[in-house]
Structure formats: structure tokens, C-alpha cells
Protein backbone atom coordinates (compact mmCIF):
# COMPACT_ATOMS: atom_id res chain seq x y z
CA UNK A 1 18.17 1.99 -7.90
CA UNK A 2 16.40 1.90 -11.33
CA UNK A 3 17.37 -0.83 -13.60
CA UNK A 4 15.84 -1.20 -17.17
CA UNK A 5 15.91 -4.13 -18.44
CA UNK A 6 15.63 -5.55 -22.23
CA UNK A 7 15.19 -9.11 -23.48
CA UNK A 8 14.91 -10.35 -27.06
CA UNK A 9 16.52 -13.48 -27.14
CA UNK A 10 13.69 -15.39 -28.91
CA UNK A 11 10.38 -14.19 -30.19
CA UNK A 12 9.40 -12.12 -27.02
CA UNK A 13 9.82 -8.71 -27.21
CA UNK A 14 9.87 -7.44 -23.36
CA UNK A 15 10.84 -4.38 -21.20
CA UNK A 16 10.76 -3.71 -17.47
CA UNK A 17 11.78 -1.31 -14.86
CA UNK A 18 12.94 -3.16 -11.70
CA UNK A 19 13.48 -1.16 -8.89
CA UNK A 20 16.57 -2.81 -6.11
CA UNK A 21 16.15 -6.05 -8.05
CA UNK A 22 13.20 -7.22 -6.42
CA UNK A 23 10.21 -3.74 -6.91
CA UNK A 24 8.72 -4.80 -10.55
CA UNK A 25 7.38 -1.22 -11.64
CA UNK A 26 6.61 -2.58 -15.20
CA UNK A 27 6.85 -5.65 -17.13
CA UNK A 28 5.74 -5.54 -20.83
CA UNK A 29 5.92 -8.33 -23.17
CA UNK A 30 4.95 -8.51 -26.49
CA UNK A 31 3.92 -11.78 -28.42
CA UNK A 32 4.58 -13.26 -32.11
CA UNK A 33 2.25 -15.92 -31.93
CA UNK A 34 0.27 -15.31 -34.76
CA UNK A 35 2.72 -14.34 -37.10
CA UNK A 36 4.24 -17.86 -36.22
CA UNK A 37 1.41 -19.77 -35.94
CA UNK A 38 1.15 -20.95 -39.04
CA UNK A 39 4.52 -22.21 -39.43
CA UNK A 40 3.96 -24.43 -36.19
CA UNK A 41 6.98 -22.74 -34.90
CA UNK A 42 9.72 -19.99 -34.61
CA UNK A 43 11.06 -18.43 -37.71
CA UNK A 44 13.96 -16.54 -36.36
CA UNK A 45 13.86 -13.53 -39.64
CA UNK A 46 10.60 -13.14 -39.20
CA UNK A 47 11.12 -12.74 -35.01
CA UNK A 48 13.94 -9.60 -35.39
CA UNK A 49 11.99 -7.86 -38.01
CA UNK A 50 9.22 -7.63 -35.59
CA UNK A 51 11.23 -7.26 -32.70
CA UNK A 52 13.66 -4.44 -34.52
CA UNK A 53 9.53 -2.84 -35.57
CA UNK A 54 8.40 -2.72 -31.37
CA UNK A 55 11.32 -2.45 -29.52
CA UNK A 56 11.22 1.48 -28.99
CA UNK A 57 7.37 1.05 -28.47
CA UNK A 58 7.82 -1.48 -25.99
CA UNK A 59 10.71 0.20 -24.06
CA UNK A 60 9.07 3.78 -24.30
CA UNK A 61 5.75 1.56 -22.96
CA UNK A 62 7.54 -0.06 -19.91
CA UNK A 63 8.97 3.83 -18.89
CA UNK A 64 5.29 5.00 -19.16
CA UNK A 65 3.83 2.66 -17.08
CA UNK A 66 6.34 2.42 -14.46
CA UNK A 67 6.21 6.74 -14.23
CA UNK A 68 9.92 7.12 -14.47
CA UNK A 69 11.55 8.92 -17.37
CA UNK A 70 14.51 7.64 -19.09
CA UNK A 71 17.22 9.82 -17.20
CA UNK A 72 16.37 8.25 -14.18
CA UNK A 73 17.48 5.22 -15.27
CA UNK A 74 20.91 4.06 -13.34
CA UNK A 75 21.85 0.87 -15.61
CA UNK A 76 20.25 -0.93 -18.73
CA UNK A 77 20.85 -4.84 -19.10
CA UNK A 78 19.93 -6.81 -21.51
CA UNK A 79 20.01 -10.81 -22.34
CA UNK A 80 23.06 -11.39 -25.25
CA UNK A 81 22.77 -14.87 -24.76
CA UNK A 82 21.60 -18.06 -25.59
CA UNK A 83 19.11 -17.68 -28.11
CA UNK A 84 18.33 -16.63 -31.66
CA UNK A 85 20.99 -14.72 -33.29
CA UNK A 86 19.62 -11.99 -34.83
CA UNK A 87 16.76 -11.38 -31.78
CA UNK A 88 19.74 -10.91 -29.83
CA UNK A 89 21.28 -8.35 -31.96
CA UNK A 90 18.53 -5.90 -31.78
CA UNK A 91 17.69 -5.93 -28.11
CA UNK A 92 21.58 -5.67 -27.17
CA UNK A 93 22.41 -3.20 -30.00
CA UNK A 94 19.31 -0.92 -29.02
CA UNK A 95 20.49 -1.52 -24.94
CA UNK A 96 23.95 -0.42 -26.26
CA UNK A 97 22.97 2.87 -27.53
CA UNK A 98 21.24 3.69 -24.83
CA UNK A 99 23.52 2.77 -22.23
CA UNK A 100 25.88 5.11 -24.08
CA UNK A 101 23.31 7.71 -24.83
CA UNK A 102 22.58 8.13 -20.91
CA UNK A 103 26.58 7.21 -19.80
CA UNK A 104 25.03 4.83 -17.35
CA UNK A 105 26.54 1.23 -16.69
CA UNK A 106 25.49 -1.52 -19.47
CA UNK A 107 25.19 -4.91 -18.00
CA UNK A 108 25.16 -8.39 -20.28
CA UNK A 109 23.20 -10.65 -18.84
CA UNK A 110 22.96 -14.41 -19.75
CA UNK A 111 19.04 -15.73 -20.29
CA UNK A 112 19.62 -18.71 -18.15
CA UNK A 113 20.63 -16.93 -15.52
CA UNK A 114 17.83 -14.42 -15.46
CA UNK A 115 15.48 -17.61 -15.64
CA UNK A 116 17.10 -18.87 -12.18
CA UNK A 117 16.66 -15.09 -10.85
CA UNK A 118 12.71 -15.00 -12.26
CA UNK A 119 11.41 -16.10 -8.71
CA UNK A 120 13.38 -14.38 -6.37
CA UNK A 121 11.52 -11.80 -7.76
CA UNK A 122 8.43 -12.86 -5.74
CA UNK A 123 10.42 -14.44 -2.65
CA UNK A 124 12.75 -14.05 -0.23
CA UNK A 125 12.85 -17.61 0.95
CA UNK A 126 14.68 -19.36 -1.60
CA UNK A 127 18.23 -20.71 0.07
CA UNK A 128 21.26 -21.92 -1.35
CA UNK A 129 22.33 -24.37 -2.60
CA UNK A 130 19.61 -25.57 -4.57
CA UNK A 131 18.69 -27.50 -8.26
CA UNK A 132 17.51 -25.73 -10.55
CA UNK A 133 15.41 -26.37 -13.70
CA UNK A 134 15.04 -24.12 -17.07
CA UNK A 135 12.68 -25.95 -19.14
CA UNK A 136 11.27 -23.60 -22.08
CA UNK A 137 11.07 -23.79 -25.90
CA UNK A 138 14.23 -23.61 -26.48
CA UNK A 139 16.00 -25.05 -23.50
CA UNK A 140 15.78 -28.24 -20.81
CA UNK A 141 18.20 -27.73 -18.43
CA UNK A 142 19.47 -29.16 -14.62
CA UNK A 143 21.86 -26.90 -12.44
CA UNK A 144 23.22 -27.57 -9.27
CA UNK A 145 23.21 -23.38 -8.15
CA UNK A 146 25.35 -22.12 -4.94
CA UNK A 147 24.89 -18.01 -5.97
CA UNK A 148 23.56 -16.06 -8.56
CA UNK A 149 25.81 -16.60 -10.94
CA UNK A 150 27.86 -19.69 -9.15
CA UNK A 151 26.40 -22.98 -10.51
CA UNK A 152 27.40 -26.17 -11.81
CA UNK A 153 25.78 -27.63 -15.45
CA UNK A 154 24.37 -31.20 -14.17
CA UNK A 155 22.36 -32.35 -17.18
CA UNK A 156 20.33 -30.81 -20.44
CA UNK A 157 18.28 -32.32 -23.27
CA UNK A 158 20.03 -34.30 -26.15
CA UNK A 159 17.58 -33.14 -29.02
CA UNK A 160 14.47 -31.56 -28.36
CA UNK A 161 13.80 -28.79 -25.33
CA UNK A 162 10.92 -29.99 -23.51
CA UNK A 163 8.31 -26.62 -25.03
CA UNK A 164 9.86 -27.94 -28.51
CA UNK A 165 8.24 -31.60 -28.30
CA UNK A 166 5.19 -29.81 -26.84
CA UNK A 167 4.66 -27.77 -29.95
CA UNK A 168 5.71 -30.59 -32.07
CA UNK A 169 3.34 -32.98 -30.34
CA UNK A 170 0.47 -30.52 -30.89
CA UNK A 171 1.36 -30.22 -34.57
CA UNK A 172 0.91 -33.85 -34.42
CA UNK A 173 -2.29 -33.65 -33.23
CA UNK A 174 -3.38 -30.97 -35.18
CA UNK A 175 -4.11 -28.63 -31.81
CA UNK A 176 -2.23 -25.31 -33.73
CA UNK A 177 0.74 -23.10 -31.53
CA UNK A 178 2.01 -22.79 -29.42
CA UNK A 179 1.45 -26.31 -28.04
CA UNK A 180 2.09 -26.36 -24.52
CA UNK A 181 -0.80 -24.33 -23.51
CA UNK A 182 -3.08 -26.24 -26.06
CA UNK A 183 -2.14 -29.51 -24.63
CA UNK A 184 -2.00 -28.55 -21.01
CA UNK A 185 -5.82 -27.38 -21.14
CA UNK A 186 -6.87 -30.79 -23.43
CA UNK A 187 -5.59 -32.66 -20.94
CA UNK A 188 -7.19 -31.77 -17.88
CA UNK A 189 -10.27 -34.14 -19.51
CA UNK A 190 -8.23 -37.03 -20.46
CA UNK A 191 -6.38 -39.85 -18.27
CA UNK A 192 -2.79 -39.76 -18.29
CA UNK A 193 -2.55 -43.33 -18.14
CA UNK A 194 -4.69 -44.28 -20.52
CA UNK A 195 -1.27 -44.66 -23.42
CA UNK A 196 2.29 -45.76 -22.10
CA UNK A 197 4.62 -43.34 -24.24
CA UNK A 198 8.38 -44.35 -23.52
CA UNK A 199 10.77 -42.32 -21.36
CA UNK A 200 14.32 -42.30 -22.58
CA UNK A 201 16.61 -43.99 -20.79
CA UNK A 202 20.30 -42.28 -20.95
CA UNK A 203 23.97 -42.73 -19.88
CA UNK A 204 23.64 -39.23 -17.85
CA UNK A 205 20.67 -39.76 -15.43
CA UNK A 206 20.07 -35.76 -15.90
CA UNK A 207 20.06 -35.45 -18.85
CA UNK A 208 16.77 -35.37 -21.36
CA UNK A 209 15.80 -36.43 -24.62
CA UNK A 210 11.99 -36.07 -26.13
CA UNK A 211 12.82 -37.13 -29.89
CA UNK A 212 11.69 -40.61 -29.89
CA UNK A 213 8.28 -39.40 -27.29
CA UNK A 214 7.68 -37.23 -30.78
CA UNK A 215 8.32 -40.36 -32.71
CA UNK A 216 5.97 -42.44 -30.63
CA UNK A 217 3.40 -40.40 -30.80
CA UNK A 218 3.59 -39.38 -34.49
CA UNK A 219 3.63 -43.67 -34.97
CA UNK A 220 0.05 -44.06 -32.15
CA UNK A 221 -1.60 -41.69 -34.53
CA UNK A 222 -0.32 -42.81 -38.23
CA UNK A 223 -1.33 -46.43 -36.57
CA UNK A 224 -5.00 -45.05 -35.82
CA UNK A 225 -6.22 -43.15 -38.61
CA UNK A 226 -8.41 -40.94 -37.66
CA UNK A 227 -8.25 -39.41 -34.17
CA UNK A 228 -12.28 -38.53 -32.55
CA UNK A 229 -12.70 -35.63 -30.63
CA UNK A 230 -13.88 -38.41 -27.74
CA UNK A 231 -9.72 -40.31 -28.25
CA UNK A 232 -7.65 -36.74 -27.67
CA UNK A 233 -8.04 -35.72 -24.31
CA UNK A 234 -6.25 -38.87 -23.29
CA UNK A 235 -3.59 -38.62 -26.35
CA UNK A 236 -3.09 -35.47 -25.10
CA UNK A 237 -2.33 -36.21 -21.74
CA UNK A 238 -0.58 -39.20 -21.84
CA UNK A 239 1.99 -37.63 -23.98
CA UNK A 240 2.31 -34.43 -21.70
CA UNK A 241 2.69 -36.98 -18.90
CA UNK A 242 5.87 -38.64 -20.49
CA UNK A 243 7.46 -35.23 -20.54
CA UNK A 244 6.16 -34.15 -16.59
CA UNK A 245 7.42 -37.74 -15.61
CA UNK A 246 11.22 -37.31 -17.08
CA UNK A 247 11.37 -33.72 -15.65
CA UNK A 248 10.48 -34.52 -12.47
CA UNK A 249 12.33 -37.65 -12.23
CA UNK A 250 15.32 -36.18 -13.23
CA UNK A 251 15.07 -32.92 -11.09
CA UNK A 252 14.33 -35.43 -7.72
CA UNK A 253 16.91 -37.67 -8.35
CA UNK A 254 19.68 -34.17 -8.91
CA UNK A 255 18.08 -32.64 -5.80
CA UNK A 256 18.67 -35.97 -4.01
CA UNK A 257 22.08 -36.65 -5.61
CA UNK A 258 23.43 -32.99 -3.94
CA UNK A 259 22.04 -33.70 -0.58
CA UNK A 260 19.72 -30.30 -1.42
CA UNK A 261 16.11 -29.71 -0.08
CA UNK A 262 15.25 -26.97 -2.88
CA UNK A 263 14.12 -27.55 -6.60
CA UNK A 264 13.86 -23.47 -8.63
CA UNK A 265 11.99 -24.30 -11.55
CA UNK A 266 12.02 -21.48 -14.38
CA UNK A 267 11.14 -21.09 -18.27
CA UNK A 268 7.82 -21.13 -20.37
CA UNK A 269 6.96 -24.65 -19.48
CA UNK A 270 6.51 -24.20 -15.49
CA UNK A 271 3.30 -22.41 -16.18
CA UNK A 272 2.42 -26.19 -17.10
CA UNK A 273 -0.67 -27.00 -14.38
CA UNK A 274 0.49 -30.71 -14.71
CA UNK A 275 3.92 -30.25 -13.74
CA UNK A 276 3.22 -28.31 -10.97
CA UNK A 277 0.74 -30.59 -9.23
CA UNK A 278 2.90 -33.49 -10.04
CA UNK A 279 6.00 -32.04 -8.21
CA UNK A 280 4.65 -30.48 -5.50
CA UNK A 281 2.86 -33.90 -4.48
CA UNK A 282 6.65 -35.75 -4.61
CA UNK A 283 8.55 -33.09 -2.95
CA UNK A 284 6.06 -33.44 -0.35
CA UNK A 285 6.59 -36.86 -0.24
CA UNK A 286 10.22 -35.95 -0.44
CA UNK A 287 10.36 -33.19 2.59
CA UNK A 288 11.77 -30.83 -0.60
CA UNK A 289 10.87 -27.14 -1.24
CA UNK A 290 9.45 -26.11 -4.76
CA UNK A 291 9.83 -23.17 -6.27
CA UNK A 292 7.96 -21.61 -9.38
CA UNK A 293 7.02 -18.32 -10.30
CA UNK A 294 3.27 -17.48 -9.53
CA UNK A 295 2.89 -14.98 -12.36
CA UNK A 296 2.92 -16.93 -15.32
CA UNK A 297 4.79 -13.65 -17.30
CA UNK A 298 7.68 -14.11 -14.96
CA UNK A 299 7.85 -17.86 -16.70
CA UNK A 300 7.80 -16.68 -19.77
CA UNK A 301 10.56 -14.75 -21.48
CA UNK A 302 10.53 -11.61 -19.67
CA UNK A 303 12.86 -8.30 -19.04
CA UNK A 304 11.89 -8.43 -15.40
CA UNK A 305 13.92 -10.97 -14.46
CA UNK A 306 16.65 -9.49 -16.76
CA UNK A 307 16.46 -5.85 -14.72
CA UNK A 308 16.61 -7.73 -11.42
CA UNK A 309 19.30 -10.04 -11.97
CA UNK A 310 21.38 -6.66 -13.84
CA UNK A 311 20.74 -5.15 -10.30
CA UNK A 312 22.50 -7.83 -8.44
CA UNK A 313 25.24 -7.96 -10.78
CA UNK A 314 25.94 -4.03 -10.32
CA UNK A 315 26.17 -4.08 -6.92
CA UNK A 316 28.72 -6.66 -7.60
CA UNK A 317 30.43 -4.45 -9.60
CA UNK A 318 29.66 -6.81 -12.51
CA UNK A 319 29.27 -4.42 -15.66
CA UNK A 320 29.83 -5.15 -19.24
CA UNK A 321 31.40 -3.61 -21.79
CA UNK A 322 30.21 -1.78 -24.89
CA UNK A 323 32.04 -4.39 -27.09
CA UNK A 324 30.22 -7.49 -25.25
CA UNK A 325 29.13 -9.36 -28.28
CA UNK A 326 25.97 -11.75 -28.46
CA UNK A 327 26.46 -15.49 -27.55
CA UNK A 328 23.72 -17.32 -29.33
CA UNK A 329 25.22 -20.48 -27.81
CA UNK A 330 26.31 -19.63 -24.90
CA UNK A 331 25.27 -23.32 -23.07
């Protein structure tokens, strides 16, 4: 079975062809970067208008390279929420008409959901019941997950998603966008304990806050003047480490909390190299299994994941209607 997939619910613009929800026959993904680069950070008009310009590129792209054409497509599904309101609109509107266009089933999926889903896209091994992790630009999030689409909400962030304070801290630092990636590779050459940024203590033990890390940082460098070249490496990794230490924490301590053995991590920010070492040293410790995606584009947002999880949800008999509205705020 031949599931497209489309998701736009940010600045992405992606496409895939996903064949029994696990076969990834294409996977494009188109990047604003640049065009938000110089604002240090999503402008959601300027995301549709380029999304609403490639979206029939990128979708005509994915069929191409995957050697299908479009009427052999059995069901299109597309992300309609959380994220950016008008991103969503296009992707879901353009999924719509062709949904209709081919009379094949139309399938809503949520973007959370699809980040869970990204690495049993790569892996049969992943058991239930496990914790699960979305950390991203736009979200920071702790699940306790029994299915696909049966999961509890255990914890998320109280202000800034994790990829947020990473851009933000790079702006700080004047490293340019997006941040994460910028910081990650600083850091490699700097000591992570060379600067004790706080970790925020809160009433939820899962859930997350990175405001007053941005704070603390913004103070260390107002404090210093000028920052050398020889002083970032280990501003830059200090500050990452704040955020790898509350995210790990936090995911142990769930994982331990539900008498589970398995952590699914998902989202832009596992392709962080510090995170990853970090976690899979304490769940060794630990005797727990760690899961991330090994292609970094299956981190990212992507319409793979999308196209695999709409496969799953059709064989459930899980199909959405033509009406189905976006839900920029769906958690």
C-alpha cells in the first residue's frame, strides 16, 4: 500500500511516499533557513508563502523519485496539527484536493504523533509501553505511550521549547540560525563544565522550562563584555549542557516513574550529538533502551513519518474527513 504523505506544519516543506508504513521510497524536504535567518527565527507569513510557492514542486518531486505516479497512490495524509496556522492550511488544503481529486481515503494526522512514529520507521524493536520525548523548535514534550495513538501527556515545557532557547542562545552569542546545529558543533571544543547555568526546578518533575537558562546566559555575557573567540567554545557548551541535563533528567526519572525500560526520543533536537552520548551512557547505567532516529531527516520535520503513521491509521480504519479542520494547538 502506497501512502503519500504531506507535512507543513512549520517552515519545512516535505513529501514522501511510504510504502506499508515502514518502505521509505522518497523523502523530500525543503528548507527556509535563509529566508529566516536574518530574523533569528520563524516568521510564520513569510513560511506559507514559500510553502504555498513549492508545495506542488515538492510533492510532484517526492512521486518522481519514488517512480510511482499519482494514481497509484491509495491514501494521502497530512499533519493539521500543532503548528503554525497558516503552514498548516496549505499542506492540508493542497492534501484535501487531492484526496478528492483521486477519491482515495484522506487521513489527518497529528505532528506529535508522527514524531513518536519517526523511528519505527527504521526498527522493529521498539516495545510498548515506553516514554517518549518530542523535543524540537517548537515543542518539549514527555509521553508515557502504550500504542500508536494511545498515550498519556506526562510533562511539557512552561515557556520556551528546548530548539527555541537553542536559537535564542545562539542569537545571544551572535553564532546566526538556526542555533542548535551552530552550538552543537562549537561545543565539541569547549568544556561543559567550565560555567554552572541553572536548571529550573518545577512543581511537575516533567515538566521543562529554558526561560531563565536564556536569561542567565544573556546576564554571563552583558557581565563580560566582549566574548574572544578562545571564551565560546565553553559558553557554548555549558549552556547546551543545561538543556541535555534537564532533558535527560526528566526523561529517566518518567521512564523510571512507569516502571518502563524504553525512552523514543523524536523532533529536530535529537540530531543533537550531545544528547545522544549523554543518554545512551545513563540508560546504560540504567539497563534502559534508547531510541533515536539514525537519519537525521527523519528528526527533522518530515512527511515520512507522516505517510507511515497515515498507513497504520488506515488499516485501523482511522480516516478523516474532508471537513477536518487544522488544530494549530492541538497540545
Amino acid at each position: 500500500m502506497l501512502i503519500l504523505g504531506i507535512e507543513t506544519s512549520c517552515d519545512e516543506t516535505s513529501a514522501s511516499i511510504v510504502e506499508n508504513g515502514g518502505k521509505i521510497l522518497s523523502n523530500i524536504i525543503t528548507s527556509q533557513d535563509e529566508i529566516h535567518a536574518p530574523y533569528g527565527g520563524i516568521v510564520p507569513e513569510l513560511a506559507s508563502r514559500k510553502q504555498l510557492e513549492s508545495i506542488g514542486w515538492v510533492a510532484r518531486e517526492a512521486l518522481n523519485k519514488a517512480g510511482i505516479s499519482l494514481p497509484k497512490i491509495d491514501a494521502i495524509a497530512v499533519t493539521y496539527g500543532p503548528g503554525l496556522a497558516g503552514s498548516l492550511l496549505i499542506g492540508v488544503e493542497f492534501a484535501k484536493s487531492l484526496a478528492y481529486s483521486l477519491s482515495v481515503p484522506f487521513i489527518g494526522i497529528n505532528h506529535i504523533e508522527a514524531h513518536l512514529y519517526a523511528n519505527f520507521l527504521e526498527t522493529s524493536e521498539i516495545q510498548f509501553p515506553y516514554i517518549g520525548l518530542i523535543i524540537s523548535g517548537g515543542h518539549t514534550s514527555l509521553f508515557y505511550v502504550e500504542d500508536f495513538l494511545k498515550y498519556s501527556f506526562l510533562g511539557q515545557t512552561r515557556d520556551d521549547a528546548c530548539g527555541e532557547a537553542f536559537d535564542k542562545g545562539a542569537q545571544i552569542l551572535k553564532l546566526g540560525y538556526p542555533g542548535g546545529p551552530i552550538i552543537d558543533k562549537i561545543s565539541k571544543t569547549g568544556n561543559p563544565a567550565a560555567i554552572k547555568f541553572p536548571r529550573a526546578k518545577l512543581e511537575n518533575p516533567f515538566d521543562f522550562s529554558f526561560s531563565g537558562l536564556k536569561t542567565s546566559l544573556l546576564r554571563y555575557v552583558e557581565k563580560q563584555g566582549k566574548i574572544t573567540k578562545k571564551e565560546l567554545p565553553d559558553i557554548a557548551a555549558s549552556f547546551q549542557e543545561a538543556i541535555v541535563d534537564a532533558l535527560i533528567k526528566k526523561t529517566i526519572l518518567a521512564a523510571e516513574h512507569k516502571k518502563v525500560d524504553t525512552i523514543v526520543i523524536g523532533g529536530g533536537v535529537a540530531a543533537n550529538s550531545r544528547i545522544r552520548i549523554k543518554i545512551y551512557k545513563e540508560a546504560d547505567r540504567k539497563n534502559l533502551k534508547v531510541f533515536f532516529p539514525k537519519h537525521f531527516k527523519l528528526c527533522t520535520d518530515n512527511a515520512a513519518m507522516v505517510a507511515g503513521l497515515g498507513y497504520w491509521m488506515l488499516k485501523k480504519g482511522k480516516t478523516s474527513s474532508l471537513n477536518l479542520d487544522i488544530q494549530p494547538n492541538v497540545f
